[in-house]
N, C-alpha and C. Protein backbone atom coordinates (compact mmCIF):
# COMPACT_ATOMS: atom_id res chain seq x y z
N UNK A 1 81.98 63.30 75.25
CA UNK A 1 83.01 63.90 74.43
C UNK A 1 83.93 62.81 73.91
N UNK A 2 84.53 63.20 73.07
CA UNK A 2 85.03 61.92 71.95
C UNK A 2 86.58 62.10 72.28
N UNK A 3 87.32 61.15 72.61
CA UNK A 3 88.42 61.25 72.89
C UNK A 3 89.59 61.58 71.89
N UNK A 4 88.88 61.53 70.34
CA UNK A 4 90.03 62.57 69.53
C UNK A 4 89.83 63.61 69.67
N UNK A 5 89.04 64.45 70.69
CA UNK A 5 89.38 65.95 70.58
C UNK A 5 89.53 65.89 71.88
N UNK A 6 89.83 65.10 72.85
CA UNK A 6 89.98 65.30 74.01
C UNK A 6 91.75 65.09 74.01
N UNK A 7 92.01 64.16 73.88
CA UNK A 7 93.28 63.96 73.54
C UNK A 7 94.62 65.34 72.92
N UNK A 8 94.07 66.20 72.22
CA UNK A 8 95.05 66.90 71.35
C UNK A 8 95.38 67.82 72.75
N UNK A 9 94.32 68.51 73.73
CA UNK A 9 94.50 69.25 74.38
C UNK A 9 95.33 68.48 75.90
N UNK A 10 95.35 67.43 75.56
CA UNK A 10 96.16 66.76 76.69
C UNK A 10 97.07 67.01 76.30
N UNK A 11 97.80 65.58 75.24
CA UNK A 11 99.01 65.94 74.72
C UNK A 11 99.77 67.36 74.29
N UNK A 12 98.83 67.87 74.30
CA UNK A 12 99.58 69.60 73.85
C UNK A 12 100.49 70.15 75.63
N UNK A 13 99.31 69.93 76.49
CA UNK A 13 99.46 70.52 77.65
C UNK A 13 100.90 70.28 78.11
N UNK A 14 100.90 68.23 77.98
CA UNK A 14 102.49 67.47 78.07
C UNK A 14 103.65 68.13 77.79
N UNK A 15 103.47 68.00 75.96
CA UNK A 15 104.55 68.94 75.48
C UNK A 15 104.85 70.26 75.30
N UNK A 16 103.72 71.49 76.23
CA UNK A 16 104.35 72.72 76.33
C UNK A 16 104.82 72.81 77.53
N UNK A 17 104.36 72.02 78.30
CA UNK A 17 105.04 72.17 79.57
C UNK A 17 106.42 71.99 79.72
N UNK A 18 106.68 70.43 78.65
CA UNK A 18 108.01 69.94 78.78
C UNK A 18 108.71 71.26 78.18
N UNK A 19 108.44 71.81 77.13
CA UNK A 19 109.35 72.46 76.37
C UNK A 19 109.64 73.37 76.91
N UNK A 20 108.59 74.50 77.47
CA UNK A 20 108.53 75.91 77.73
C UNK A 20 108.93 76.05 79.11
N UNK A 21 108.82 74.58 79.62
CA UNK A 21 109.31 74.53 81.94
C UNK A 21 110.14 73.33 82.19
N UNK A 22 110.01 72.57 81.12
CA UNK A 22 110.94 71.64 81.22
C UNK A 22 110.39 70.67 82.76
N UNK A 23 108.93 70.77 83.28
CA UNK A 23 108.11 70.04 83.68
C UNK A 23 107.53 68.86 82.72
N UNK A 24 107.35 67.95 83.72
CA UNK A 24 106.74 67.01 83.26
C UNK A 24 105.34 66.83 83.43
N UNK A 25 104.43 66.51 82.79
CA UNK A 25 102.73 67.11 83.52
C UNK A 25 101.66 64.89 83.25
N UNK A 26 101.88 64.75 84.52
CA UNK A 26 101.06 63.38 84.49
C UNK A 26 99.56 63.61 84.36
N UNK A 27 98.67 62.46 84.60
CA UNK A 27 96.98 62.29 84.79
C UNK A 27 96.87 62.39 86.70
N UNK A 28 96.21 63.16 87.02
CA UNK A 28 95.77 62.81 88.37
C UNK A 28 94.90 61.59 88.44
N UNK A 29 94.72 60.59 89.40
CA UNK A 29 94.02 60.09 88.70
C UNK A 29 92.86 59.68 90.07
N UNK A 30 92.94 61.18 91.01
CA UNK A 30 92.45 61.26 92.29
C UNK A 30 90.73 62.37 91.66
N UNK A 31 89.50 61.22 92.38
CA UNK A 31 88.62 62.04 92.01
C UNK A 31 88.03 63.65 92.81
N UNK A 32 89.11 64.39 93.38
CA UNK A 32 88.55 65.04 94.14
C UNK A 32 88.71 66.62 93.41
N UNK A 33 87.52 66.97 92.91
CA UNK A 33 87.30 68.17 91.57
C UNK A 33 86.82 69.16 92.51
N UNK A 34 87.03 70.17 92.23
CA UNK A 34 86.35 71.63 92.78
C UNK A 34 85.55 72.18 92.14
N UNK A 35 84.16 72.58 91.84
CA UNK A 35 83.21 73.11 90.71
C UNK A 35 84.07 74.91 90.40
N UNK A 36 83.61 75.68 91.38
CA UNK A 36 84.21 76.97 90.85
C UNK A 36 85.81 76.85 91.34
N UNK A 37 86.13 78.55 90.85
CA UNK A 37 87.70 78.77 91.08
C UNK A 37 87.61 79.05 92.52
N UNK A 38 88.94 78.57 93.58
CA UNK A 38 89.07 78.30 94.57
C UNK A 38 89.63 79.53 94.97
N UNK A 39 90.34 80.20 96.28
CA UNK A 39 90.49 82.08 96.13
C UNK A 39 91.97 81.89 95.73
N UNK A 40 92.73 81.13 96.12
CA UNK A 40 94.17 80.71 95.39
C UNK A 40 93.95 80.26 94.16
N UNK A 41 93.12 80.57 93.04
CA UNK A 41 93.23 79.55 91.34
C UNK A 41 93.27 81.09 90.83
N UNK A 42 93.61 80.89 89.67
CA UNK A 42 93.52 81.66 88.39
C UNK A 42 92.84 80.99 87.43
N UNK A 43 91.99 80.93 87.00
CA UNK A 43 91.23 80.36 85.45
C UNK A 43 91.93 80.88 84.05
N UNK A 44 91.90 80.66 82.79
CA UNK A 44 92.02 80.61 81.38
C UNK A 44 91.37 80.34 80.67
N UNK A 45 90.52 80.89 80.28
CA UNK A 45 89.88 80.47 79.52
C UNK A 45 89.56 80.33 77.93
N UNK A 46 89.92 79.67 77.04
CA UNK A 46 90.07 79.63 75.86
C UNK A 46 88.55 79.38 75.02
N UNK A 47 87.77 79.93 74.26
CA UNK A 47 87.34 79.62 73.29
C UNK A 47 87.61 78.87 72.03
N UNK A 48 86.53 78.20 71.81
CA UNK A 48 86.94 76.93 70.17
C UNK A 48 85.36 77.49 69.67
N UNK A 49 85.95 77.46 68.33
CA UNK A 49 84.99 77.92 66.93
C UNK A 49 85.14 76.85 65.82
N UNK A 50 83.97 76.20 64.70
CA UNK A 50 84.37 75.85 64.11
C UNK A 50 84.01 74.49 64.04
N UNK A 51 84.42 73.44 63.29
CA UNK A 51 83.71 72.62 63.74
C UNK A 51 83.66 71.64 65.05
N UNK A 52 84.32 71.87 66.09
CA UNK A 52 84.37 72.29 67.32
C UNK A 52 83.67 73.49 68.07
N UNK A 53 82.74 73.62 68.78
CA UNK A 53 82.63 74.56 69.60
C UNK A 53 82.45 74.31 71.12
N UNK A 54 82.53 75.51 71.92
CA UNK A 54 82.50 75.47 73.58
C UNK A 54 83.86 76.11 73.99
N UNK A 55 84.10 75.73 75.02
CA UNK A 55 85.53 76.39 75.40
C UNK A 55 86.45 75.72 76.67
N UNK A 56 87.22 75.83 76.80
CA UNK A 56 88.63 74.97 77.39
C UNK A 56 88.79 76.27 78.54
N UNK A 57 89.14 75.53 80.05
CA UNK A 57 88.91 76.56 81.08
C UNK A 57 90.37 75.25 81.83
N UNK A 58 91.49 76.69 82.42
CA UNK A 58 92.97 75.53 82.48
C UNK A 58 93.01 76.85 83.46
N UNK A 59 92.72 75.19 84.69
CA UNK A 59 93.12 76.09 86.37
C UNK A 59 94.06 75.96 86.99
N UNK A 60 94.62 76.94 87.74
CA UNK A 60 96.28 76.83 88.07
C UNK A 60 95.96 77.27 89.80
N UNK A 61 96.56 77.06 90.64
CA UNK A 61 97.08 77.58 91.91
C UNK A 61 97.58 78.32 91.84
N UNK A 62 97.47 79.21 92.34
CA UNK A 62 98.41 81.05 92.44
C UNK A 62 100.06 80.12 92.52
N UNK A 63 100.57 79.35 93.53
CA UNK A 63 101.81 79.18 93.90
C UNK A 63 102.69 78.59 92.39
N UNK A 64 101.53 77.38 91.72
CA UNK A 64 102.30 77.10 90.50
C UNK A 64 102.37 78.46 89.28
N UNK A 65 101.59 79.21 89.71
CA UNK A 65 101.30 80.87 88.55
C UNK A 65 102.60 81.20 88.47
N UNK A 66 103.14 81.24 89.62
CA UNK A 66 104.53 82.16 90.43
C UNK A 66 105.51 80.99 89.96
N UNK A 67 105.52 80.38 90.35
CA UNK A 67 106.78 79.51 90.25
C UNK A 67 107.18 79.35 88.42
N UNK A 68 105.61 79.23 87.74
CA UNK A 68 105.84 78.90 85.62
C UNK A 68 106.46 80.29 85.57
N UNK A 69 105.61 81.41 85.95
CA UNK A 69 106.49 82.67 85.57
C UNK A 69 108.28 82.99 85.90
N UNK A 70 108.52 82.59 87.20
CA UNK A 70 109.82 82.07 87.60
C UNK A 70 110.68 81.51 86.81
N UNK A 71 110.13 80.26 86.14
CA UNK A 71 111.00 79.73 85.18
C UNK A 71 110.89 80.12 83.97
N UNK A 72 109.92 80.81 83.53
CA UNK A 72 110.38 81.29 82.45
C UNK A 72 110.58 82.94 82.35
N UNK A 73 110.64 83.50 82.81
CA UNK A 73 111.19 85.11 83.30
C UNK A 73 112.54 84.77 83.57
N UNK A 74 112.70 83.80 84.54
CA UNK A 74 113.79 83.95 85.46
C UNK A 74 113.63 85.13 87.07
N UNK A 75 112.99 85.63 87.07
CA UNK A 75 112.30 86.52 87.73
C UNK A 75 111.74 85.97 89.27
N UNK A 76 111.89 86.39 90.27
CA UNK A 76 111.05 86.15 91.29
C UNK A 76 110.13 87.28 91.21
N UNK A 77 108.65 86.86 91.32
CA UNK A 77 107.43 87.45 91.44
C UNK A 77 106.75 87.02 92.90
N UNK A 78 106.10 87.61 93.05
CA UNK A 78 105.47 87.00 94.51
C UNK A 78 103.84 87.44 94.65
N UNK A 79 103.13 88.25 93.22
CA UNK A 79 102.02 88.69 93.32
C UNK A 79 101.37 88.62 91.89
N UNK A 80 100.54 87.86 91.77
CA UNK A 80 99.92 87.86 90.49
C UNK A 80 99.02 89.11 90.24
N UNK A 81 100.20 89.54 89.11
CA UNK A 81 99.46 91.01 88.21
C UNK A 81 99.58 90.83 87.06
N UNK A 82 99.63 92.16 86.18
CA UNK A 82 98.82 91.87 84.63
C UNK A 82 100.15 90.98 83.76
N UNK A 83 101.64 91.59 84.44
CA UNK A 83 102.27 90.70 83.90
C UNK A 83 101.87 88.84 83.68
N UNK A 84 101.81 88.44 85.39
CA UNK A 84 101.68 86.65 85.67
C UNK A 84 100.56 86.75 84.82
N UNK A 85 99.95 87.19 84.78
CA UNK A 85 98.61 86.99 83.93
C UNK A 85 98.49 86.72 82.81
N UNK A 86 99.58 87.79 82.01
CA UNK A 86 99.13 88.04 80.71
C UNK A 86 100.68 86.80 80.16
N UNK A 87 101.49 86.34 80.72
CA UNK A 87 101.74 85.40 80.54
C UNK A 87 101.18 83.92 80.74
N UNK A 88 100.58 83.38 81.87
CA UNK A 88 100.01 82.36 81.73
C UNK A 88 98.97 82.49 80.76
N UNK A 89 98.37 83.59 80.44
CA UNK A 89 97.02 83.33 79.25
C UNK A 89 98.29 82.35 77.77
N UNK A 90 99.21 83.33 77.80
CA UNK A 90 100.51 82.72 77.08
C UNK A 90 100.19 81.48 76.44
N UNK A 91 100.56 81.30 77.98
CA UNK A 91 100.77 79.25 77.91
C UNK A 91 99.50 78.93 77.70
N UNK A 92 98.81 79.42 78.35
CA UNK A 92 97.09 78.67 77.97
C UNK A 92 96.85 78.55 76.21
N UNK A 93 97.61 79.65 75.64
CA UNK A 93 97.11 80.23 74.41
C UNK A 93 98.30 78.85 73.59
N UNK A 94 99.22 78.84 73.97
CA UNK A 94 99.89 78.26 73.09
C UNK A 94 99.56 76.85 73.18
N UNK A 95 99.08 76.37 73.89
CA UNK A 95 98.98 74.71 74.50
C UNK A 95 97.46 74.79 73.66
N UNK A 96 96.70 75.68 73.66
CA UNK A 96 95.09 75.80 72.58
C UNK A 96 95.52 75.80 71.40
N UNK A 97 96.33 76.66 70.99
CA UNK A 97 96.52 76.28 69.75
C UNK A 97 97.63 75.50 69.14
N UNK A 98 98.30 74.73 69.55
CA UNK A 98 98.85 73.21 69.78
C UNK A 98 97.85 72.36 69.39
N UNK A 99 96.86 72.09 70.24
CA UNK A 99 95.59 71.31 69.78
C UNK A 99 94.85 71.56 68.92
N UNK A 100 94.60 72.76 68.86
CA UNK A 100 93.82 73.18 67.40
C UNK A 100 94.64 72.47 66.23
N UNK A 101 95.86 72.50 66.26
CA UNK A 101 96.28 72.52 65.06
C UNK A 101 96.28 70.91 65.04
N UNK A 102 96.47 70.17 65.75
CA UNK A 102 96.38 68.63 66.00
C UNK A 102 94.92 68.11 65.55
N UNK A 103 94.14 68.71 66.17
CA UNK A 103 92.69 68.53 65.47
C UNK A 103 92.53 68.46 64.15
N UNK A 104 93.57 69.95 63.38
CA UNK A 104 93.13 69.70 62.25
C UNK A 104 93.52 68.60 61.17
N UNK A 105 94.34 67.98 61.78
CA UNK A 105 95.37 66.77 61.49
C UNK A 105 94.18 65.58 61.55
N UNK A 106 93.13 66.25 62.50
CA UNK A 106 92.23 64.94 62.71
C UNK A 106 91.20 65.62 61.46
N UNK A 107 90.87 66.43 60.99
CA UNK A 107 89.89 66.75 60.00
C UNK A 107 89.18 67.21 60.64
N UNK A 108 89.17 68.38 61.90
CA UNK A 108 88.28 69.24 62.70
C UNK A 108 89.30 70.57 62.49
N UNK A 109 88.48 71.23 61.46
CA UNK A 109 88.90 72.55 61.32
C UNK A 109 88.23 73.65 62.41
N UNK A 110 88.92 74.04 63.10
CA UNK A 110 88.50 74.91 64.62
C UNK A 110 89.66 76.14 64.51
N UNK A 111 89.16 76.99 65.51
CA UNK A 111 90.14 78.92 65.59
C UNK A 111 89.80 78.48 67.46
N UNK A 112 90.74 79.04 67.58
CA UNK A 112 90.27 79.78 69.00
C UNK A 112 90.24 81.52 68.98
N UNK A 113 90.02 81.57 69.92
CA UNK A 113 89.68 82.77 70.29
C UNK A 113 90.65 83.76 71.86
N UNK A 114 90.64 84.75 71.27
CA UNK A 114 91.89 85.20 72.63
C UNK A 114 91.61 84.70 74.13
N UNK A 115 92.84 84.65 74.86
CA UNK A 115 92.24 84.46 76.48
C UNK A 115 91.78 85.07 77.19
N UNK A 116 90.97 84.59 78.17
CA UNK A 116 90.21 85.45 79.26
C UNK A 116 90.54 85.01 80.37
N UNK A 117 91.40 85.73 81.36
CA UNK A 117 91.64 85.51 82.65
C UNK A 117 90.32 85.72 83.31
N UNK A 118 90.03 84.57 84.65
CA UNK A 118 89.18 84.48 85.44
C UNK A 118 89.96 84.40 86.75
N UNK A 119 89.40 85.57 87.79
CA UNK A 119 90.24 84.86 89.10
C UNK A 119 89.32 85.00 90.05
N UNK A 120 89.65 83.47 91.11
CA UNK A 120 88.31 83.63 92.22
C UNK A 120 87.40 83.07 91.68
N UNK A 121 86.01 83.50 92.11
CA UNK A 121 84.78 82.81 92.12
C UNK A 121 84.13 82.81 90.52
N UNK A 122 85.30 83.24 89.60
CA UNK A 122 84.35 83.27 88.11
C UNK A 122 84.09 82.05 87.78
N UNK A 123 83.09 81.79 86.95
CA UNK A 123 83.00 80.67 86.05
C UNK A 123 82.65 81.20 84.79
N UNK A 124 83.10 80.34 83.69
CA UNK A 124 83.28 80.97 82.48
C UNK A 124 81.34 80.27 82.17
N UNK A 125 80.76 81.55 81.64
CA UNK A 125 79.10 80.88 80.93
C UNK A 125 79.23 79.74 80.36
N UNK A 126 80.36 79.49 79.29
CA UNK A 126 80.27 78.33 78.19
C UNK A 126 80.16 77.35 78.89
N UNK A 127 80.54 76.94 79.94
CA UNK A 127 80.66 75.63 80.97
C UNK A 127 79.11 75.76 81.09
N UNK A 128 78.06 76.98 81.63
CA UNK A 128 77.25 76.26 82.10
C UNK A 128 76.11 75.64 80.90
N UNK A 129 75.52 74.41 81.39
CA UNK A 129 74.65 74.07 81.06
C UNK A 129 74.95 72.73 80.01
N UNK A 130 76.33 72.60 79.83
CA UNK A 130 77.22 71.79 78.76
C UNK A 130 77.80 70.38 79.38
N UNK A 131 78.09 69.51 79.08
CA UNK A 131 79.06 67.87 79.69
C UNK A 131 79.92 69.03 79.40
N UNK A 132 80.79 68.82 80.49
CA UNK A 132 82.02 69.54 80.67
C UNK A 132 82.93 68.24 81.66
N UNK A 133 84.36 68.02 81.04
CA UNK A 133 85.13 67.08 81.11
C UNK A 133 85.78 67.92 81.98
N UNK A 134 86.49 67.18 83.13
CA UNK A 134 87.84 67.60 83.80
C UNK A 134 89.04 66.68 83.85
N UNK A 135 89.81 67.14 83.76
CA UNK A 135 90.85 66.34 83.87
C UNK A 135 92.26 66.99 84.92
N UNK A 136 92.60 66.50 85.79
CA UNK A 136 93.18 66.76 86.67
C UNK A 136 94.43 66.77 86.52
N UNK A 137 95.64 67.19 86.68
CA UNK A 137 97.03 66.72 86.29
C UNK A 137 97.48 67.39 87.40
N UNK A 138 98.66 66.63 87.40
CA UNK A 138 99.97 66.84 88.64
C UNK A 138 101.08 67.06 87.63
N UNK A 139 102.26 67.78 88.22
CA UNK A 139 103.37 68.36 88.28
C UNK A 139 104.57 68.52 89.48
N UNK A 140 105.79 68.12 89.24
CA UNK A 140 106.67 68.91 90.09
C UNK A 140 106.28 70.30 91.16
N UNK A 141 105.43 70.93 91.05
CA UNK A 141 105.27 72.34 90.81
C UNK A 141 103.75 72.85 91.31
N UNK A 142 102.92 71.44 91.18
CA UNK A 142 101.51 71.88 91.54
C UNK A 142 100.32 71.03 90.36
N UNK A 143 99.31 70.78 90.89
CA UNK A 143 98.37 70.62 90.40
C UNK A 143 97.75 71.39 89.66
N UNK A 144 96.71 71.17 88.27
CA UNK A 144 96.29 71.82 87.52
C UNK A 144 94.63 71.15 87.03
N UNK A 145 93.98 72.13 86.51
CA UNK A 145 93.04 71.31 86.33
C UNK A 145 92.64 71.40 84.32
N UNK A 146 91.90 71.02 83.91
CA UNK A 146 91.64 71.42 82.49
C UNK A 146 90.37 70.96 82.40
N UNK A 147 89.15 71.64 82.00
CA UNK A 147 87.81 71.44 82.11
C UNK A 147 87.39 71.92 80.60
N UNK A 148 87.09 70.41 79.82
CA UNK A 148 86.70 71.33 78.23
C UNK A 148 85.04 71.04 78.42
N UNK A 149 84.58 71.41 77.49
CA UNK A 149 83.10 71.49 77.39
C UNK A 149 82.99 72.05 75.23
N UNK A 150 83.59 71.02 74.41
CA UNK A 150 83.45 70.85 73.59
C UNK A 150 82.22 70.05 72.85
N UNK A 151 81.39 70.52 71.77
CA UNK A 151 80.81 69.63 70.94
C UNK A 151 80.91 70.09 69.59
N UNK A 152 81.03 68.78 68.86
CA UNK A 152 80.81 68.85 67.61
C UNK A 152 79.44 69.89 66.64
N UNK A 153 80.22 70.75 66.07
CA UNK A 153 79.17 71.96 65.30
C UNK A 153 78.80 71.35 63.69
N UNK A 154 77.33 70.59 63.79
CA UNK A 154 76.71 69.84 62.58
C UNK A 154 76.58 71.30 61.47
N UNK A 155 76.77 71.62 60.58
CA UNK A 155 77.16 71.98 59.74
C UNK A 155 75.80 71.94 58.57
């Protein structure tokens, strides 16, 4: 995978975090990856169309789920339901299309497609069978993971 389309979905991740949690989000730069969702993760999964295709899968720990909703509710929650949910797809959604739109800055015209919460043992199909990138990041708040599985759609 080519690091101008790897890149937009980093930097996006940086600056929604900063903006929307006022977290700061580094590179892990520890190789220790988990293949499926762990029984504490939530998955996200975003679709890319276009000349981009595959899809972007952004894993969270139940504890950091609770704590992003926290700061931005203001709210103590203590159980991920359709609310935590249908907000982190949120953030998933806005940090996707952050990059989309950065892409197109690069001359990769791409859509995504709505989110799909995964929790537990799902794995999203598009991953299988694809180079699928992970990239690990740390936070104040918890670790995260981001697993794209993008290729270029020849036209």
């Amino acid at each position: 995978m080519k690091a101008e389309y790897i890149n937009p979905f980093y930097q996006a991740t940086i600056d929604v975090f900063k903006l929307m949690l006022d977290i700061d989000v580094i590179r892990d730069q520890s190789k220790a990856l988990q293949e499926m969702l762990g029984k504490k993760e939530v998955g996200v999964v975003i679709e890319v169309t276009g000349d981009l295709t595959g899809c972007i899968l952004y894993r969270f720990p139940d504890h950091m789920i609770l704590e992003m909703v926290k700061i931005m509710s203001g709210m103590e929650i203590d159980t991920i339901d359709s609310f935590v949910t249908s907000a982190l797809g949120e953030v998933s959604n806005i940090i996707s299309g952050n990059a989309v739109s950065s892409l197109f800055n690069r001359n990769y015209k791409c859509d995504i497609k709505p989110p799909r919460i995964l929790i537990e043992d799902d794995k999203p199909i598009c991953l299988d069978g694809n180079q699928v990138l992970r990239i690990p990041l740390n936070t104040d708040i918890g670790k995260l993971q981001i697993h794209m599985a993008l290729k270029e759609n020849i036209h």
